[in-house]
N, C-alpha and C. Protein backbone atom coordinates (compact mmCIF):
# COMPACT_ATOMS: atom_id res chain seq x y z
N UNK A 1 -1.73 -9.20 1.54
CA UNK A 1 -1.40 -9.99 0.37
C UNK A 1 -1.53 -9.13 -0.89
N UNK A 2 -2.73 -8.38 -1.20
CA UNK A 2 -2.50 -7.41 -2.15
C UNK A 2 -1.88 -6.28 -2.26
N UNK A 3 -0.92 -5.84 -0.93
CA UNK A 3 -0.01 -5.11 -1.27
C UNK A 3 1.33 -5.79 -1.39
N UNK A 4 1.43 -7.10 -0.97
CA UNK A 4 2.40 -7.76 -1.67
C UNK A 4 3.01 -7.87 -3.36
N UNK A 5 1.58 -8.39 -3.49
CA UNK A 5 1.11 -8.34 -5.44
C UNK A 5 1.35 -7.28 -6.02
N UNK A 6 0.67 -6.38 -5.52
CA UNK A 6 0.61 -4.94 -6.31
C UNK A 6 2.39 -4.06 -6.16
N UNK A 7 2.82 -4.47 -5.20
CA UNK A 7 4.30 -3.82 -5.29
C UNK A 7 4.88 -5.01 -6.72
N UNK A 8 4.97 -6.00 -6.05
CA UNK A 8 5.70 -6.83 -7.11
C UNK A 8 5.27 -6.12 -8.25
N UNK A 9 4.09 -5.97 -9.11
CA UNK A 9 3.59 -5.78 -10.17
C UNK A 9 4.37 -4.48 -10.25
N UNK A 10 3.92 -3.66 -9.87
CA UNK A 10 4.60 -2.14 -9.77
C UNK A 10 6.12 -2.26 -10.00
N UNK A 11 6.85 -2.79 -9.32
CA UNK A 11 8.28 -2.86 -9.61
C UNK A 11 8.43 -3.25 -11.06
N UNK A 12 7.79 -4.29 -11.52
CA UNK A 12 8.13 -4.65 -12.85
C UNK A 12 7.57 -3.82 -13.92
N UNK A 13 6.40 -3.41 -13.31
CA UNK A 13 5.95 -1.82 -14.40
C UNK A 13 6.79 -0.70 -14.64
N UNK A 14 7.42 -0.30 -13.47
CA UNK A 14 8.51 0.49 -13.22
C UNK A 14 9.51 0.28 -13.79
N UNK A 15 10.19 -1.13 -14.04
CA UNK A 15 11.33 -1.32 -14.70
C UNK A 15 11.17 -0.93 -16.51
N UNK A 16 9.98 -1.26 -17.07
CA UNK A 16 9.62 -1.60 -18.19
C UNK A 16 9.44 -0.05 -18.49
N UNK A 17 9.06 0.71 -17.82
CA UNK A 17 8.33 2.12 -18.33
C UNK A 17 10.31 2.77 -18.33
N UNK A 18 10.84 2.20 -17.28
CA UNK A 18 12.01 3.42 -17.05
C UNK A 18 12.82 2.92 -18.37
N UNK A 19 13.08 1.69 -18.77
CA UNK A 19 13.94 1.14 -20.24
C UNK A 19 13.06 1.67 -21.07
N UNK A 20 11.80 1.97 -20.99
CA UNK A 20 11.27 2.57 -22.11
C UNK A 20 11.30 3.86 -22.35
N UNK A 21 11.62 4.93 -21.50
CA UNK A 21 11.56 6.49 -21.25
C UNK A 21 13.24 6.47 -21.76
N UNK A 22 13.94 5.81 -21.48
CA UNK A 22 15.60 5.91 -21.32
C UNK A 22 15.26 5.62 -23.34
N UNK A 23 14.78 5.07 -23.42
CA UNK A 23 14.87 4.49 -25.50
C UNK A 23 14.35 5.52 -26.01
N UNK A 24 13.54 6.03 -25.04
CA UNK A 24 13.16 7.15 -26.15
C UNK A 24 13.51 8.54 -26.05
N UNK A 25 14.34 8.78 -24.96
CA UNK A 25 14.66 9.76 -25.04
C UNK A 25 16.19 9.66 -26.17
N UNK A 26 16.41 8.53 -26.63
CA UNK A 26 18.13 8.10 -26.91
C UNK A 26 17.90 7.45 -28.63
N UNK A 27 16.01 7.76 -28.93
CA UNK A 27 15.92 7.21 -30.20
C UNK A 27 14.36 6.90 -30.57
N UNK A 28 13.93 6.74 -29.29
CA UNK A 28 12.80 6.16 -29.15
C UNK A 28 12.20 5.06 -29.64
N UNK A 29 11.25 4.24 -28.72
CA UNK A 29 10.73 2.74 -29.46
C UNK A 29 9.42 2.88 -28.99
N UNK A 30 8.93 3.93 -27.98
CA UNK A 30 7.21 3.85 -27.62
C UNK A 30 7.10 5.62 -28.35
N UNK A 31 5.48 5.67 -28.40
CA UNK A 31 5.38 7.08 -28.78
C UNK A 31 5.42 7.41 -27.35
N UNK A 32 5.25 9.39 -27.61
CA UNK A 32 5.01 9.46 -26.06
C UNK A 32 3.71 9.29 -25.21
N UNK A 33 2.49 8.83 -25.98
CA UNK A 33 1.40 8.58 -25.31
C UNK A 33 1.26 7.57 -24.83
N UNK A 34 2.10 6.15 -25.34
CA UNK A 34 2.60 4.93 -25.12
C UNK A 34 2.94 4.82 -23.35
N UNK A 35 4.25 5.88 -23.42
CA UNK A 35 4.80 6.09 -21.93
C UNK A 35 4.23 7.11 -21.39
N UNK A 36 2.70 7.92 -21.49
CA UNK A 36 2.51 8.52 -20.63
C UNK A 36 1.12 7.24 -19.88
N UNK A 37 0.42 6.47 -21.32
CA UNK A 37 -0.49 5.74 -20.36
C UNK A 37 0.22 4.82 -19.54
N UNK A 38 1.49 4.44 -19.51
CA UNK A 38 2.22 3.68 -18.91
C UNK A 38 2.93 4.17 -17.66
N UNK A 39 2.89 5.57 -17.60
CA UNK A 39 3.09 5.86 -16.01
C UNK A 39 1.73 6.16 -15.58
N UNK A 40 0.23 6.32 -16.09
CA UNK A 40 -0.89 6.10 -15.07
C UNK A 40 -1.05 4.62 -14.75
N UNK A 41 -0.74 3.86 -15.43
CA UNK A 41 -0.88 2.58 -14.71
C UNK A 41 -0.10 2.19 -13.87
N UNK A 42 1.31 2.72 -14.00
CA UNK A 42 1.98 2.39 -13.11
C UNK A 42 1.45 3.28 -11.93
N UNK A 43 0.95 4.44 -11.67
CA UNK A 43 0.55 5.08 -10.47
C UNK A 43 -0.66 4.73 -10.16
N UNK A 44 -1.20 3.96 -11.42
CA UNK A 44 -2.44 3.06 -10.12
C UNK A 44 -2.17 2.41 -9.38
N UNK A 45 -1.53 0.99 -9.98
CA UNK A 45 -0.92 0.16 -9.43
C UNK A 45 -0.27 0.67 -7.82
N UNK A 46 1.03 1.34 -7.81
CA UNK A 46 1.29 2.15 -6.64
C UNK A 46 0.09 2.12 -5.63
N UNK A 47 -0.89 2.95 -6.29
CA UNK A 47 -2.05 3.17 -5.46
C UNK A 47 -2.52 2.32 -4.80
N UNK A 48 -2.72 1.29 -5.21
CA UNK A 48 -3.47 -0.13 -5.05
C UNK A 48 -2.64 -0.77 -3.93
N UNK A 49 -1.19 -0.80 -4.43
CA UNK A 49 -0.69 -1.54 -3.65
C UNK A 49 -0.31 -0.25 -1.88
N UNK A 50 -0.22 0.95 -2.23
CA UNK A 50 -0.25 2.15 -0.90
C UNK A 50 -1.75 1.62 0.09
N UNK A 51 -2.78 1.28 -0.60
CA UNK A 51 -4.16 1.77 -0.11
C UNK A 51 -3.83 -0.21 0.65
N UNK A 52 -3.42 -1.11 0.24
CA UNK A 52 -3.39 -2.42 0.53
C UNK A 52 -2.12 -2.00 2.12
N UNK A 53 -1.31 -1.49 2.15
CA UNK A 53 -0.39 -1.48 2.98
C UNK A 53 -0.99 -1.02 4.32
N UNK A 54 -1.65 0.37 3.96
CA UNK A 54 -2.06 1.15 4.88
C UNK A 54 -3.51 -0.19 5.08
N UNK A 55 -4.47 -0.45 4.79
CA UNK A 55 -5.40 -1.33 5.09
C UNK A 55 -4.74 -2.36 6.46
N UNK A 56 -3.46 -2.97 5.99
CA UNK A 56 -2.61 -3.58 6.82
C UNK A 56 -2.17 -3.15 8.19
N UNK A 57 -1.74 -2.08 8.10
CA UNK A 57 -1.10 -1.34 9.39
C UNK A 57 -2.70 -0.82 10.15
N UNK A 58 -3.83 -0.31 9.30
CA UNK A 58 -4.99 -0.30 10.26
C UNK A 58 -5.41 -1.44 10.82
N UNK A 59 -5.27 -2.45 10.46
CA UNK A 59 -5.86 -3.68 11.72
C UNK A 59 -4.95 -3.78 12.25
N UNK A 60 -3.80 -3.71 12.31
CA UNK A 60 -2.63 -3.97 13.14
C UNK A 60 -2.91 -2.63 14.37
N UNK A 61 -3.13 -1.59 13.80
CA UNK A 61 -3.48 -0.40 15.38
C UNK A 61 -5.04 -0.59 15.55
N UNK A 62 -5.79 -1.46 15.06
CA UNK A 62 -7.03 -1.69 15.82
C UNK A 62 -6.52 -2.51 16.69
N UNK A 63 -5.68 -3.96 16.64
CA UNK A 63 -5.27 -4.57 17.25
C UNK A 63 -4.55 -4.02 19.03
N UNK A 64 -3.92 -3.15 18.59
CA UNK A 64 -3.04 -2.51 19.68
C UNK A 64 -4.08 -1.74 20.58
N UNK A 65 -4.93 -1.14 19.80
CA UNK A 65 -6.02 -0.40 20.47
C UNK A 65 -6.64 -0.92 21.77
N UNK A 66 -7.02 -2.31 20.95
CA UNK A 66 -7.40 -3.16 21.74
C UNK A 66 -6.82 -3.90 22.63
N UNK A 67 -6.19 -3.87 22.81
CA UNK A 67 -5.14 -4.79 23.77
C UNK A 67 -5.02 -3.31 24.42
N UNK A 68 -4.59 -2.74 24.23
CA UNK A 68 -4.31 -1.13 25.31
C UNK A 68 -5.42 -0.70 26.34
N UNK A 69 -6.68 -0.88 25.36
CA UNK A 69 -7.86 -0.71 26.11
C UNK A 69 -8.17 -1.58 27.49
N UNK A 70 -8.01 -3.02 26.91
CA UNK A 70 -7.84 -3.78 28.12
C UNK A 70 -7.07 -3.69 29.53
N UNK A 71 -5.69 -3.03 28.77
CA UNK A 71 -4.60 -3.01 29.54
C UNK A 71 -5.22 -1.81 30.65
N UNK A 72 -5.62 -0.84 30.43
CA UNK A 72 -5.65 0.12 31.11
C UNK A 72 -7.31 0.25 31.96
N UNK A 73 -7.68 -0.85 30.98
CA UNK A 73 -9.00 -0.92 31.88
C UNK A 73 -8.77 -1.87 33.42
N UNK A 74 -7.86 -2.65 33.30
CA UNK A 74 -7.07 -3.29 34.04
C UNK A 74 -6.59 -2.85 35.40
N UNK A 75 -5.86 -1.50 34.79
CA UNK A 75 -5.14 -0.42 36.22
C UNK A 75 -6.63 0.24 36.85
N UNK A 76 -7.65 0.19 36.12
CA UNK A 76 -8.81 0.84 36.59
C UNK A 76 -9.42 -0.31 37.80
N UNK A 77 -9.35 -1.42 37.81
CA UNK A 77 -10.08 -2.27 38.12
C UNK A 77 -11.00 -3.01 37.71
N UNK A 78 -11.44 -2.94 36.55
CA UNK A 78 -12.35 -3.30 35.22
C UNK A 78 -11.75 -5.02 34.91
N UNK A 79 -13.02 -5.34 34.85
CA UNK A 79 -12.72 -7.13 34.02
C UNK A 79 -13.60 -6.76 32.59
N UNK A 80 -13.99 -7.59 31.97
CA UNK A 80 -14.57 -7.68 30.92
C UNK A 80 -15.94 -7.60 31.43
N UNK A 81 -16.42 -8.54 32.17
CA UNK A 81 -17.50 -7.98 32.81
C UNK A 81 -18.28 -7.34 33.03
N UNK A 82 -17.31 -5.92 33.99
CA UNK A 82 -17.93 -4.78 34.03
C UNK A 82 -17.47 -4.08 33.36
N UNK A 83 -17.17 -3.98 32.32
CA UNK A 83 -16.25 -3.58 31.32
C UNK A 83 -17.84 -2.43 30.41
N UNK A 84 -17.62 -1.01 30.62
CA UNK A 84 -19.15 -0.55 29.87
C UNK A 84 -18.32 0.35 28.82
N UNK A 85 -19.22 -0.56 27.32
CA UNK A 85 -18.35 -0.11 25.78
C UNK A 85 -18.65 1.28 25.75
C-alpha cells in the first residue's frame, strides 16, 4: 500500500518539477534551488516508494520459500511432524 501512495505521489512530483525545469530553462518561474530541493524530494519519495515495493516482493519469496520447503520436504518423506527446522 505504501508503494502504491508513494508512486502516485512521485508521479505528481515528477510532473510539477519537469513543468517547472522546462519554465525555467525558457524564462524561468522557480530559482534554481527551488528545483534542485524539488528533485531531492522527489528522489525520496522514489525511495520510499522502491524500499515499499521491494518490502512487497520479499514476503511474496518468503512465501514461495515456504511452500517449496514443504514441497520438497515432501519428495523426502517428511510431514510436518518430523519435519526438523
Amino acid at each position: 500500500m505504501i508503494a502504491i501512495i508513494a508512486q502516485a505521489v512521485a508521479y505528481v512530483i515528477a510532473i510539477v518539477v519537469i513543468i517547472q525545469i522546462v519554465r525555467l530553462i525558457f524564462g524561468g518561474s522557480w530559482e534554481i534551488e527551488n528545483v534542485i530541493l524539488a528533485l531531492v524530494v522527489l528522489n525520496i519519495t522514489l525511495t520510499f516508494g522502491l524500499v515499499g515495493y521491494v518490502m512487497g516482493i520479499s514476503s511474496k519469496m518468503f512465501s514461495v520459500n515456504t511452500r517449496l520447503e514443504k514441497h520438497i520436504g515432501w519428495h523426502k518423506g517428511l510431514d510436518e511432524a518430523n519435519r526438523q527446522e
